[in-house]
Protein backbone atom coordinates (compact mmCIF):
# COMPACT_ATOMS: atom_id res chain seq x y z
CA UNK A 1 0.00 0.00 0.00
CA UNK A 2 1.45 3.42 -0.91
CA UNK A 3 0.40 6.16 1.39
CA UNK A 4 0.55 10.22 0.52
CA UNK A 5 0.69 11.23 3.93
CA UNK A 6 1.74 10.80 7.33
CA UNK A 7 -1.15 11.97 10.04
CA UNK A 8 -0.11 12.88 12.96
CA UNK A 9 -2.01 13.44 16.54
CA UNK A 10 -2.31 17.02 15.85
CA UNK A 11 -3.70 16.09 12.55
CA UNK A 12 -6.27 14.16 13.87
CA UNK A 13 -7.30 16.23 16.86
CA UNK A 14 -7.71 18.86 14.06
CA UNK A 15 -9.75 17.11 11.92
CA UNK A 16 -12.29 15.86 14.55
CA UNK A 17 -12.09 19.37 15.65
CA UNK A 18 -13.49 20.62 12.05
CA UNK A 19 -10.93 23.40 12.52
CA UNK A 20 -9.27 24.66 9.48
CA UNK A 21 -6.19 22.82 10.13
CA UNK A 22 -8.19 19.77 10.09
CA UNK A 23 -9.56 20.89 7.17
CA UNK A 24 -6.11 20.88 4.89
CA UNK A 25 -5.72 17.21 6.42
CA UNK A 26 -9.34 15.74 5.19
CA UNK A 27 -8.73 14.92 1.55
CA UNK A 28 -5.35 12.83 2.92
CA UNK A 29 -7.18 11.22 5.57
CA UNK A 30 -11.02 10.66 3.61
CA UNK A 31 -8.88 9.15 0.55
CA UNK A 32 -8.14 5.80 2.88
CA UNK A 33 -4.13 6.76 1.73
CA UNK A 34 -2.11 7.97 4.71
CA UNK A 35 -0.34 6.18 7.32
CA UNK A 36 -0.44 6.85 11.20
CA UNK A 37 2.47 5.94 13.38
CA UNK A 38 1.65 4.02 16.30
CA UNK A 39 2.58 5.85 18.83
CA UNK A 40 -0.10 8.56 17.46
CA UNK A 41 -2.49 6.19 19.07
CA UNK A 42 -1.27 5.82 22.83
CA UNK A 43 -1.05 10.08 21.90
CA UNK A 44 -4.79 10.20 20.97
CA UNK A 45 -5.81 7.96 23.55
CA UNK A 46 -3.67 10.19 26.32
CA UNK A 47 -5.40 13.73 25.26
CA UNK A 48 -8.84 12.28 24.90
CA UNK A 49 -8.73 10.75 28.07
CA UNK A 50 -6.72 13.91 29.71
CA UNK A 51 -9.44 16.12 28.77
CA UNK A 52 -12.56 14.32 29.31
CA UNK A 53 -13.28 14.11 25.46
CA UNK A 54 -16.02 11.46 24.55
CA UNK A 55 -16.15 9.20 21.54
CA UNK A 56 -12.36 8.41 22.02
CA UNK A 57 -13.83 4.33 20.76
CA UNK A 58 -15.75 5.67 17.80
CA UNK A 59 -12.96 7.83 16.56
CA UNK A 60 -10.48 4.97 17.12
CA UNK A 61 -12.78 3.10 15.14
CA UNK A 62 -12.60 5.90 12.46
CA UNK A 63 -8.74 6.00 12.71
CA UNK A 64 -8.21 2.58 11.90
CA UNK A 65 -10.13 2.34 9.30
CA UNK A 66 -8.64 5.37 7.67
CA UNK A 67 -5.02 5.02 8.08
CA UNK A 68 -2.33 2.12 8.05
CA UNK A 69 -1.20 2.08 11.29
CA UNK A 70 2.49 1.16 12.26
CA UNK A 71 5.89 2.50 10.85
CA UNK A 72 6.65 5.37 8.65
CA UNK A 73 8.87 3.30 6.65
CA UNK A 74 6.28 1.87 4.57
CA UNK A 75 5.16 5.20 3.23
CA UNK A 76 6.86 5.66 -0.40
């Protein structure tokens, strides 16, 4: 699988966000192309669960079906 980004926790916070960061980062993440490294998870997981965000297992859900998940390396 060839990826044409790499998303980052930033990234996704954005995105779920709808902010206009996360905006530039929707047509990489909706096009089912990008990788996420794994350690973007244990990230995500951390801030949801730091700030008392809900829907941390349905946007988990989301993530992994978006993104590759594991090492960089396989990107290009």
């Amino acid at each position: 699988m060839s990826c044409d980004a790499v998303i980052d926790s930033y990234a996704w916070i954005e995105y779920f966000k709808g902010s206009e960061h996360g905006k530039r980062a929707k047509k990489y993440i909706e096009s089912g192309y990008c990788v996420t490294p794994t350690i973007v998870l244990a990230e995500l997981s951390d801030k949801y669960h730091r700030e008392g965000w809900k829907f941390w297992e349905e946007d988990l859900e989301f993530v992994l079906a978006k993104a590759k998940i594991g090492s960089v390396l396989i990107c290009g």
